[in-house]
C-alpha atoms as a PDB file:
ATOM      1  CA  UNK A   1       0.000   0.000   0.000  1.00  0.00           C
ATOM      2  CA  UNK A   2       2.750   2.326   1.054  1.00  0.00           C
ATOM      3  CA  UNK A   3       4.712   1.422  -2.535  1.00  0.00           C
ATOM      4  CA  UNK A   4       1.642   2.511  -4.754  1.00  0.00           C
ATOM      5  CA  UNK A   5       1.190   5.731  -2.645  1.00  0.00           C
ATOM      6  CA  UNK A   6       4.563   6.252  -2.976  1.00  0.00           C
ATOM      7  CA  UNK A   7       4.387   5.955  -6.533  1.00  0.00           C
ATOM      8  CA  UNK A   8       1.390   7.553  -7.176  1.00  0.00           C
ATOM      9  CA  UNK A   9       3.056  10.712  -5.309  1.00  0.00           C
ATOM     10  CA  UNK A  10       5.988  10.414  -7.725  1.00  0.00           C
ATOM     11  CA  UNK A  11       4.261  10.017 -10.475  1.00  0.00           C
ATOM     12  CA  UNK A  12       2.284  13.163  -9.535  1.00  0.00           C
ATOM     13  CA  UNK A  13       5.189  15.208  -8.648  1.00  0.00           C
ATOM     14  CA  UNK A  14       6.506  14.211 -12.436  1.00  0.00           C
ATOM     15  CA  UNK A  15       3.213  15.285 -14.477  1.00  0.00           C
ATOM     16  CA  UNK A  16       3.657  18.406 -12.024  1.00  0.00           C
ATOM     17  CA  UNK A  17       7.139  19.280 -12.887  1.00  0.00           C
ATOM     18  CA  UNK A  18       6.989  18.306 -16.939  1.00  0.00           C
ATOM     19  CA  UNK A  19       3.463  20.976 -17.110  1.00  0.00           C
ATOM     20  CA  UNK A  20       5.162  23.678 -15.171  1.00  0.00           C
ATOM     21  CA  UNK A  21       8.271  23.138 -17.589  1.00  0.00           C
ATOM     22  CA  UNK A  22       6.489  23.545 -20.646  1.00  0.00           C
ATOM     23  CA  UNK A  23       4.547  26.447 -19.629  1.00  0.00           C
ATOM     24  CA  UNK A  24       8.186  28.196 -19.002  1.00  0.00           C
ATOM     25  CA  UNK A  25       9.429  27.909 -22.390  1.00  0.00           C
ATOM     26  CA  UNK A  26       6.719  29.497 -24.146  1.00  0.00           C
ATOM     27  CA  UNK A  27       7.028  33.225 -23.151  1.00  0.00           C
ATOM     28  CA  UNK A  28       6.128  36.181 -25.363  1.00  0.00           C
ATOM     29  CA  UNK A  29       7.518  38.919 -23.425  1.00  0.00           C
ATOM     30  CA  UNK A  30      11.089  39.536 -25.320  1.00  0.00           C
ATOM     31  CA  UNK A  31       8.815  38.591 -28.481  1.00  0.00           C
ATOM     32  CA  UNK A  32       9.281  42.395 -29.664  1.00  0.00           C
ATOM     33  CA  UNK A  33      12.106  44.836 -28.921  1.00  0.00           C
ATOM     34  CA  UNK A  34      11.944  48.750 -29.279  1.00  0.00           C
ATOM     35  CA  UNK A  35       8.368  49.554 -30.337  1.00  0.00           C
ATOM     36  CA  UNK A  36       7.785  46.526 -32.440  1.00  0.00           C
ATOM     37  CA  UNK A  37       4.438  45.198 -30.538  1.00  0.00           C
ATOM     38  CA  UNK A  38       3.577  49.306 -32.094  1.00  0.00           C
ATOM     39  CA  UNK A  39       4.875  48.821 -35.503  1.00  0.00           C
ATOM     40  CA  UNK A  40       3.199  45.259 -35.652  1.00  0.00           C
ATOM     41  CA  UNK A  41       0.064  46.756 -34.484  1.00  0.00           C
ATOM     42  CA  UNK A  42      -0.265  49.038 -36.862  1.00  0.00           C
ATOM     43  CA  UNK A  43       1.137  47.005 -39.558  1.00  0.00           C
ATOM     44  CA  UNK A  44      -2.735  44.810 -39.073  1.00  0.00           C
ATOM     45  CA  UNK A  45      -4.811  47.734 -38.299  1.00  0.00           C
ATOM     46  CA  UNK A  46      -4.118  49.908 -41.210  1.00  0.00           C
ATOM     47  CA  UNK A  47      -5.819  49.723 -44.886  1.00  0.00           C
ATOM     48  CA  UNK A  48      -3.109  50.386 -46.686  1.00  0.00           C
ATOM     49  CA  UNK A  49       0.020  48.363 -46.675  1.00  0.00           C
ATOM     50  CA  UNK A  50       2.743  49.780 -44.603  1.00  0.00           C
ATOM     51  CA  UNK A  51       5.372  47.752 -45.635  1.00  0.00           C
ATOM     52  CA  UNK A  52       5.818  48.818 -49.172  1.00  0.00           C
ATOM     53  CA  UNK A  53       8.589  51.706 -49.343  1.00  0.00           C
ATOM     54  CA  UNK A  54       6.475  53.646 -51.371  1.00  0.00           C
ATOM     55  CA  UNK A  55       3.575  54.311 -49.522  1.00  0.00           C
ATOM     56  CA  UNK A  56       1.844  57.663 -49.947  1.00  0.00           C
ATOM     57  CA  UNK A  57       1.624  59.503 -46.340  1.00  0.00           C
ATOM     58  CA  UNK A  58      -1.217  60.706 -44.697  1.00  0.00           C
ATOM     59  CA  UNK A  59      -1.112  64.917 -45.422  1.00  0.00           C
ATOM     60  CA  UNK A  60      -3.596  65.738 -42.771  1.00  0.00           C
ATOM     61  CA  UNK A  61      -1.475  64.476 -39.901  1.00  0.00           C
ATOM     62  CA  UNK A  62       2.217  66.095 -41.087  1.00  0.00           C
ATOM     63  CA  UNK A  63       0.826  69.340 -41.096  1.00  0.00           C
ATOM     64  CA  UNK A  64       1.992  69.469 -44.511  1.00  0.00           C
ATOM     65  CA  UNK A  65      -1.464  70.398 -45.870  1.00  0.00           C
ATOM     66  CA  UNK A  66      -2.456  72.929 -43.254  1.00  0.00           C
ATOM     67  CA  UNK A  67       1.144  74.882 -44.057  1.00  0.00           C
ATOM     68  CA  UNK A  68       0.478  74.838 -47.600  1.00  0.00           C
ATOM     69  CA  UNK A  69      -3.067  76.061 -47.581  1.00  0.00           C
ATOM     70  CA  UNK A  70      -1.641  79.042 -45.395  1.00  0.00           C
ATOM     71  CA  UNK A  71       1.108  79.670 -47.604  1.00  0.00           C
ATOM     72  CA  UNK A  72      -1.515  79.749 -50.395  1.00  0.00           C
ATOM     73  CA  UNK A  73      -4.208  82.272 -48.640  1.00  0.00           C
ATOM     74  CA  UNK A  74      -1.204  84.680 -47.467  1.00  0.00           C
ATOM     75  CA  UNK A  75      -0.480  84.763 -51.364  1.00  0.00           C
ATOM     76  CA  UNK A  76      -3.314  85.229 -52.616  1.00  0.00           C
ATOM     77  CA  UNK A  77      -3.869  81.629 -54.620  1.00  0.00           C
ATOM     78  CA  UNK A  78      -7.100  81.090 -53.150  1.00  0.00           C
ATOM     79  CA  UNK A  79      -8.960  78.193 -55.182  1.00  0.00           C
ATOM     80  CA  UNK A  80     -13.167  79.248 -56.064  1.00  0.00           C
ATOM     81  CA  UNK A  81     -15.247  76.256 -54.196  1.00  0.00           C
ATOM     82  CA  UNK A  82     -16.791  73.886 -56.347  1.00  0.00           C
ATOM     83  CA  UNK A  83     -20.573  74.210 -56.704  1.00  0.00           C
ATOM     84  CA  UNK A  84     -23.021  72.246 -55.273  1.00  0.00           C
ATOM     85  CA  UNK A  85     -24.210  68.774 -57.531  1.00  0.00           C
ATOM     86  CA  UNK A  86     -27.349  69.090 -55.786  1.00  0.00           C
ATOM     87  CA  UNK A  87     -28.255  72.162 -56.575  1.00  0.00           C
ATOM     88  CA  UNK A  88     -29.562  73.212 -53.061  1.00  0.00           C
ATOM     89  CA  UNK A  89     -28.434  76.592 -50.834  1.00  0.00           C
ATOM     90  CA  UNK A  90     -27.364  76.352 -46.727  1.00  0.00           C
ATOM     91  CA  UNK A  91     -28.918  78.301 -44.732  1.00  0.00           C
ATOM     92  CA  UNK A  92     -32.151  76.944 -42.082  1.00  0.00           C
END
């Protein structure tokens, strides 16, 4: 009786050990280094492909836009606004 409780104990102690050893070997923390969990992120949240070199950037967020438009008003190169397709005037 004391042999098979022994055993049992063992074997127990073995299944213990081998689970908490494989558990240890699969950690993601040092999966990314620098800001790559950021650039991955973004890599499968965005609608356009980020990887290719070529990619055209978004002029809204440079400010690149918003400088030119100044530059343009402050020399007079104002564009006339398209009019309306449907036809209809603001107002309430």
């Amino acid at each position: 009786m004391r042999t098979i409780r022994n055993m049992l104990a063992r074997l127990l102690l073995a299944g213990a050990v081998a689970l908490l050893a494989a558990c240890a070997s699969h950690d993601h923390q040092d999966g990314y280094l620098l800001g790559g969990a950021v650039a991955q992120n973004i890599a499968e949240q965005s609608v356009r492909d980020v990887t290719v070199p070529n990619s055209r950037t978004v002029d809204s967020t440079s400010g690149e836009r918003a400088a030119n438009a100044v530059r343009a008003l402050n020399e007079g190169k104002v564009k006339a606004l398209a009019e309306s397709a449907s036809g209809a005037e603001g107002g309430l």
